[in-house]
N, C-alpha and C. Protein backbone atom coordinates (compact mmCIF):
# COMPACT_ATOMS: atom_id res chain seq x y z
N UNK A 1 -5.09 1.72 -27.97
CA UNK A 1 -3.94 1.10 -27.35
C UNK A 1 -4.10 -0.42 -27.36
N UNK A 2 -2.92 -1.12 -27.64
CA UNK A 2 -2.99 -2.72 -27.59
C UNK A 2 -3.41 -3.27 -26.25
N UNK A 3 -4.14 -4.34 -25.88
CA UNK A 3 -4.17 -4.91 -25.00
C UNK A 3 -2.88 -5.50 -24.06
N UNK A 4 -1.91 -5.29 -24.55
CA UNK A 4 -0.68 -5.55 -23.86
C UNK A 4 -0.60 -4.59 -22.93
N UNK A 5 -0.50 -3.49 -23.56
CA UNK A 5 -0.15 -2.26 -22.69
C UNK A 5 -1.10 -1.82 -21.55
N UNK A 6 -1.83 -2.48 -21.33
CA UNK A 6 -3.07 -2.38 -20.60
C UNK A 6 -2.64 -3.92 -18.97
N UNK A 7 -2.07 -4.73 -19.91
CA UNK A 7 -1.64 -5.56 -18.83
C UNK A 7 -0.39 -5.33 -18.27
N UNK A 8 0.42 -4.77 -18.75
CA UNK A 8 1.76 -3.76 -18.84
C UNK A 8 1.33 -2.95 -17.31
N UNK A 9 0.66 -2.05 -17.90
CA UNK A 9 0.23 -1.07 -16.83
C UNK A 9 -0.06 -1.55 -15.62
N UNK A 10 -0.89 -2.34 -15.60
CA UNK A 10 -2.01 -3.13 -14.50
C UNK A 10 -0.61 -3.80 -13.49
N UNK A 11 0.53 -4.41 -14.59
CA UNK A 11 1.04 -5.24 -13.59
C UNK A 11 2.66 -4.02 -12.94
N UNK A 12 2.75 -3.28 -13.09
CA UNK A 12 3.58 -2.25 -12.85
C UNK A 12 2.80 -1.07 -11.51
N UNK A 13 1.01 -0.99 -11.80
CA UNK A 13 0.33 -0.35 -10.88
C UNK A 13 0.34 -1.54 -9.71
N UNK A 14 0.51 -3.19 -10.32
CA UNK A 14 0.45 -3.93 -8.96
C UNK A 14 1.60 -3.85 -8.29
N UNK A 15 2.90 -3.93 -8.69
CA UNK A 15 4.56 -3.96 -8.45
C UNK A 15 4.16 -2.62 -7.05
N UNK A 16 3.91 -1.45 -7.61
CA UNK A 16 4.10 -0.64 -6.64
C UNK A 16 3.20 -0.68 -6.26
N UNK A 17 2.03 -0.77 -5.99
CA UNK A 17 1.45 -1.10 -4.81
C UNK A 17 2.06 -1.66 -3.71
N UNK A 18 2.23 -3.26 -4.43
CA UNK A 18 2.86 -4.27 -3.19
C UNK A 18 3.71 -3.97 -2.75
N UNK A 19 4.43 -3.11 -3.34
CA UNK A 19 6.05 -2.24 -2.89
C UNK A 19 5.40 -1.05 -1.53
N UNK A 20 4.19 -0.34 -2.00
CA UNK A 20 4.01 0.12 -1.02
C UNK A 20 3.45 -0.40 0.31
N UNK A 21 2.36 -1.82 -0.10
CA UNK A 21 1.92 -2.44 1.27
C UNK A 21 2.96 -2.95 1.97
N UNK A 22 4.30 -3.55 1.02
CA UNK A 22 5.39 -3.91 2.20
C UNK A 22 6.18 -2.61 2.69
N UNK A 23 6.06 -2.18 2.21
CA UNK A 23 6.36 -0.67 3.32
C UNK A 23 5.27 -0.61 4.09
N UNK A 24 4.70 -0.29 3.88
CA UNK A 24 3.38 -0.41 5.23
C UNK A 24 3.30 -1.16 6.19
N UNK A 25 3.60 -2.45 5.96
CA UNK A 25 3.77 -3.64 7.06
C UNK A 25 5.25 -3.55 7.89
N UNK A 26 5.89 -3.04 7.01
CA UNK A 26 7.28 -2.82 7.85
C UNK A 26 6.84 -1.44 9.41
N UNK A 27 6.16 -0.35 8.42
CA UNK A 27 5.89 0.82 9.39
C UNK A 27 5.11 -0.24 10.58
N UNK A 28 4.15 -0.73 10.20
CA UNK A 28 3.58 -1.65 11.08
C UNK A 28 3.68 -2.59 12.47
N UNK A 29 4.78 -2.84 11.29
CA UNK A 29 5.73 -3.83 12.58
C UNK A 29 6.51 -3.03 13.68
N UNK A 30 6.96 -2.42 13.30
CA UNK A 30 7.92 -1.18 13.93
C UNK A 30 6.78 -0.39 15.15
N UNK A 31 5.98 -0.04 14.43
CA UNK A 31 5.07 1.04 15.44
C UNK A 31 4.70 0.37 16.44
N UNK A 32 3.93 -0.51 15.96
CA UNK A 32 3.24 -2.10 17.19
C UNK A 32 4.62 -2.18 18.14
N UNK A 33 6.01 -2.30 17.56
CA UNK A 33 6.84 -3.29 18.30
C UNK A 33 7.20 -1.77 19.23
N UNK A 34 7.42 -0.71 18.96
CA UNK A 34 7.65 0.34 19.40
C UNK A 34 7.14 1.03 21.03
N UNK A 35 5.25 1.14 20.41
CA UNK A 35 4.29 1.53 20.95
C UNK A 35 3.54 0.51 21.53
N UNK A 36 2.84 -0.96 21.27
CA UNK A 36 1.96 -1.63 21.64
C UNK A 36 1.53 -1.29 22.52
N UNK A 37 2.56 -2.47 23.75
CA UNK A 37 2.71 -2.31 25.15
C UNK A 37 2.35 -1.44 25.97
N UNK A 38 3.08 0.05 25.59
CA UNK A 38 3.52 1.05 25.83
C UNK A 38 1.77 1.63 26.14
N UNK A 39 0.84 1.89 24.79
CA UNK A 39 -0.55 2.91 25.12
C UNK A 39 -1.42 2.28 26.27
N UNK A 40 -1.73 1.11 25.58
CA UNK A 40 -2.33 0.19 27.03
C UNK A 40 -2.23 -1.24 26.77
N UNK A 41 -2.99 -2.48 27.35
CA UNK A 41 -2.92 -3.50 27.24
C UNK A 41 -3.05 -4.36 26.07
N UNK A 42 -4.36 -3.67 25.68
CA UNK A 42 -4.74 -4.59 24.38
C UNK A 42 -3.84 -3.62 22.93
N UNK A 43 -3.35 -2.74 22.83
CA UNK A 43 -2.42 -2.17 22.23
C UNK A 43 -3.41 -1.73 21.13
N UNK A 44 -4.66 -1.09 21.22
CA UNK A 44 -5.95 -0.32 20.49
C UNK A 44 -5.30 1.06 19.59
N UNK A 45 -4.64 2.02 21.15
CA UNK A 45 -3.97 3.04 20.92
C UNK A 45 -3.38 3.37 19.64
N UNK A 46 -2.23 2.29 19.58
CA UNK A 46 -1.44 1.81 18.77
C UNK A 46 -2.22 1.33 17.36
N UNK A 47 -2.57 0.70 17.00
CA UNK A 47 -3.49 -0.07 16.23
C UNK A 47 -3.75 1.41 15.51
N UNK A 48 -4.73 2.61 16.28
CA UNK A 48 -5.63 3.93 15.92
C UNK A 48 -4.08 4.18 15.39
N UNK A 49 -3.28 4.57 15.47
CA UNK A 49 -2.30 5.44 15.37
C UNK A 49 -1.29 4.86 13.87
N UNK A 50 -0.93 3.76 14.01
CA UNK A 50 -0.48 3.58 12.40
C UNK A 50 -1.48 2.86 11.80
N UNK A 51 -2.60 2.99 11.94
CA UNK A 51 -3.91 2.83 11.04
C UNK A 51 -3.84 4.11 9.99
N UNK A 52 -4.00 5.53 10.61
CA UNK A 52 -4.10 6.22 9.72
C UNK A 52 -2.45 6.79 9.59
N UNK A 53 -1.19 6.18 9.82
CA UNK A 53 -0.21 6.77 9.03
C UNK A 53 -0.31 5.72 7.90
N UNK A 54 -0.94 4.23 8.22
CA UNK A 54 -0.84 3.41 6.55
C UNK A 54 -1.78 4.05 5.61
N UNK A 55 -3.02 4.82 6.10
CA UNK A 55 -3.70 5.50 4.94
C UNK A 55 -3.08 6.65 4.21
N UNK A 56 -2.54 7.38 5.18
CA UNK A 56 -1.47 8.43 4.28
C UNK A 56 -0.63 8.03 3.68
N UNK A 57 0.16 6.91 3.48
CA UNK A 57 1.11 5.87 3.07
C UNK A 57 0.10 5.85 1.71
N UNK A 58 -1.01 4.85 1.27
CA UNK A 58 -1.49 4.42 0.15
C UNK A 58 -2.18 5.83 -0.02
N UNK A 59 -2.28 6.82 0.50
CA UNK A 59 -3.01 7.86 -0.51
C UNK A 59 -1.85 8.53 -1.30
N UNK A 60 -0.55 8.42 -0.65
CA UNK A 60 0.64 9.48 -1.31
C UNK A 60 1.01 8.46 -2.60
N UNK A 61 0.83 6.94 -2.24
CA UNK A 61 1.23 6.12 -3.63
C UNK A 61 0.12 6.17 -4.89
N UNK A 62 -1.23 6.56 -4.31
CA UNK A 62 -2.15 6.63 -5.17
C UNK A 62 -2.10 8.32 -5.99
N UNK A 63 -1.20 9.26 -4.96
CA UNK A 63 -1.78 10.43 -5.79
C UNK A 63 -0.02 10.18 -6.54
N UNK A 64 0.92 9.77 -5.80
CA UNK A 64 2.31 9.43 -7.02
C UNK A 64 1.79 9.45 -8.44
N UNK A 65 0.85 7.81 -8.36
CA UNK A 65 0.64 7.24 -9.64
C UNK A 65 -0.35 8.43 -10.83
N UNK A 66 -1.32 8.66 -9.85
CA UNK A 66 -2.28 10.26 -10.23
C UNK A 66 -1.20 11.17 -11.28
N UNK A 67 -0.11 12.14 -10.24
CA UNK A 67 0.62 13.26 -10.83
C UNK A 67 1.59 12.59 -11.91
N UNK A 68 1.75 11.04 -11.97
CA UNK A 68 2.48 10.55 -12.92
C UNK A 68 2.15 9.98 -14.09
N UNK A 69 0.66 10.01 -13.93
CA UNK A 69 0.18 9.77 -15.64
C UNK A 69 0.52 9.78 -16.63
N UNK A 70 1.09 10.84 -16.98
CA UNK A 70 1.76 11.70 -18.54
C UNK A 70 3.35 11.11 -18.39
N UNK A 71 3.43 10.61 -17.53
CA UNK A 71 5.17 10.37 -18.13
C UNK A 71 5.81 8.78 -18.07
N UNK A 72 4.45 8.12 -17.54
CA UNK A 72 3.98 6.53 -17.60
C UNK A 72 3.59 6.29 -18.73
N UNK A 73 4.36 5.62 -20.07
CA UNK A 73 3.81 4.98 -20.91
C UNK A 73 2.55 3.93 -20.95
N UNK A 74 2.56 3.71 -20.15
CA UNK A 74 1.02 2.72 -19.74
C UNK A 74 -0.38 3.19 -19.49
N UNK A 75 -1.13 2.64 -19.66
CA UNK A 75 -2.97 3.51 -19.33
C UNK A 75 -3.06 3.87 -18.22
N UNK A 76 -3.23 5.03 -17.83
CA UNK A 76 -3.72 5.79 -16.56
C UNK A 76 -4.33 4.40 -15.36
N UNK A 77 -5.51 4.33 -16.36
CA UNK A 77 -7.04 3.73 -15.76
C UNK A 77 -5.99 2.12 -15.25
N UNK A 78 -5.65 1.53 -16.31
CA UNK A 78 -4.75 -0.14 -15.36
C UNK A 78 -3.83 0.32 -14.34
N UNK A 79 -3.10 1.17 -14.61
CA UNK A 79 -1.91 1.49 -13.79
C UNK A 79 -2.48 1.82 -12.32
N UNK A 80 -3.48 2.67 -12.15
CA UNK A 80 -4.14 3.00 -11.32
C UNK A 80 -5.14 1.77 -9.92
N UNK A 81 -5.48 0.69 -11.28
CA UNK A 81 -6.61 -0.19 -10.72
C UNK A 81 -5.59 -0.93 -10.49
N UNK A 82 -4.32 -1.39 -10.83
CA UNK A 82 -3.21 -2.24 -10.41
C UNK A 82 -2.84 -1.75 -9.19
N UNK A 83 -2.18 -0.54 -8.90
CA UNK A 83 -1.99 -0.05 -7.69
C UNK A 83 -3.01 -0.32 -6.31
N UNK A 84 -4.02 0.08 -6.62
CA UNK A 84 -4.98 -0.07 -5.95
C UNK A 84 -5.36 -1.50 -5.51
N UNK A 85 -4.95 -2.60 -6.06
CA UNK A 85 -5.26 -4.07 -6.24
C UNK A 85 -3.62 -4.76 -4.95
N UNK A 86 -2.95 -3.99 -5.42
CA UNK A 86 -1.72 -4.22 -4.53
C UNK A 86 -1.47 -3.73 -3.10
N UNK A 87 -2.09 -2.36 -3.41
CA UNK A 87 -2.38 -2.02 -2.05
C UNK A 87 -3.46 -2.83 -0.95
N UNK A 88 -4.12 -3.42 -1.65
CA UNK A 88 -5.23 -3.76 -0.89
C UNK A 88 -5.23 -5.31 -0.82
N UNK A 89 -5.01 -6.03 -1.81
CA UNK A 89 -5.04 -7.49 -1.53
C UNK A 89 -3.28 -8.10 -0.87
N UNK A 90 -2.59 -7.85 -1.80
CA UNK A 90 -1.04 -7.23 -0.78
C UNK A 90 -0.92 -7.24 0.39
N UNK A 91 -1.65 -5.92 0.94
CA UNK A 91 -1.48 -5.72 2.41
C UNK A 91 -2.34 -6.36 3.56
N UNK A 92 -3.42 -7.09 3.03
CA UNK A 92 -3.63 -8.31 4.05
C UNK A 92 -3.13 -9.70 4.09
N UNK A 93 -2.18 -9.58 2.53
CA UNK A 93 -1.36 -10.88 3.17
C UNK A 93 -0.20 -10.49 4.66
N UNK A 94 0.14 -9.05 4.06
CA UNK A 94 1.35 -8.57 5.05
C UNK A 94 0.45 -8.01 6.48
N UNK A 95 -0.36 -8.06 6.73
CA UNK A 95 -1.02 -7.75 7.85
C UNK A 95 -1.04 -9.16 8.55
N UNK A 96 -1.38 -10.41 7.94
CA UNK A 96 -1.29 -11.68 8.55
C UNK A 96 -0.20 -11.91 8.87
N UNK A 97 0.76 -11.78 8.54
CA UNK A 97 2.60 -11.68 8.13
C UNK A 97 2.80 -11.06 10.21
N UNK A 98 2.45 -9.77 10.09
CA UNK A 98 2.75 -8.92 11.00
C UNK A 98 2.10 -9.69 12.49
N UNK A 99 0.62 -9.92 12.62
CA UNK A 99 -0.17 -10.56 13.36
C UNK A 99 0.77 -11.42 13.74
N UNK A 100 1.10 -12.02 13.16
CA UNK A 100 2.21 -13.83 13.61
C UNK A 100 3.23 -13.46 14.65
């Protein structure tokens, strides 16, 4: 495969990623603004609680990209490490975003 298609991939696995960390920061914002207050003071509760709905969030975009291999013209392996790159460097810009 050409080296294009490899940066192709990479930057399409980053697109949705970041597509999914700003979904994540939105759930984020929402839950905090929802719940904070509400569990106790320092809003911990809260924090535990859409902590692991954002991990189910990036595992369902990671197994998307997984069951969609074969019908993605692009390399598995970039598409994959792009996603993964978006999810993760992405969502601590949008975690600082949220903090504010």
């Amino acid at each position: 495969m050409p080296v294009i298609s490899y940066v192709f991939g990479g930057l399409v696995g980053l697109a949705f990623g970041s597509l999914t960390a700003f979904l994540n920061s939105r759930i984020t914002k929402r839950y905090l603004k929802k719940n904070g207050a509400r569990d106790d003071p320092e809003g911990v509760g809260a924090v535990m609680g859409v902590t692991a709905l954002r991990q189910i969030v990036n595992v369902a975009a990671l197994a998307v990209v997984f069951f969609t291999r074969n019908l993605v013209p692009f390399p598995f392996i970039a598409t994959i490490i792009g996603t993964a790159v978006g999810l993760t460097a992405v969502s601590m810009v949008f975690v600082r975003a949220v903090t504010k």
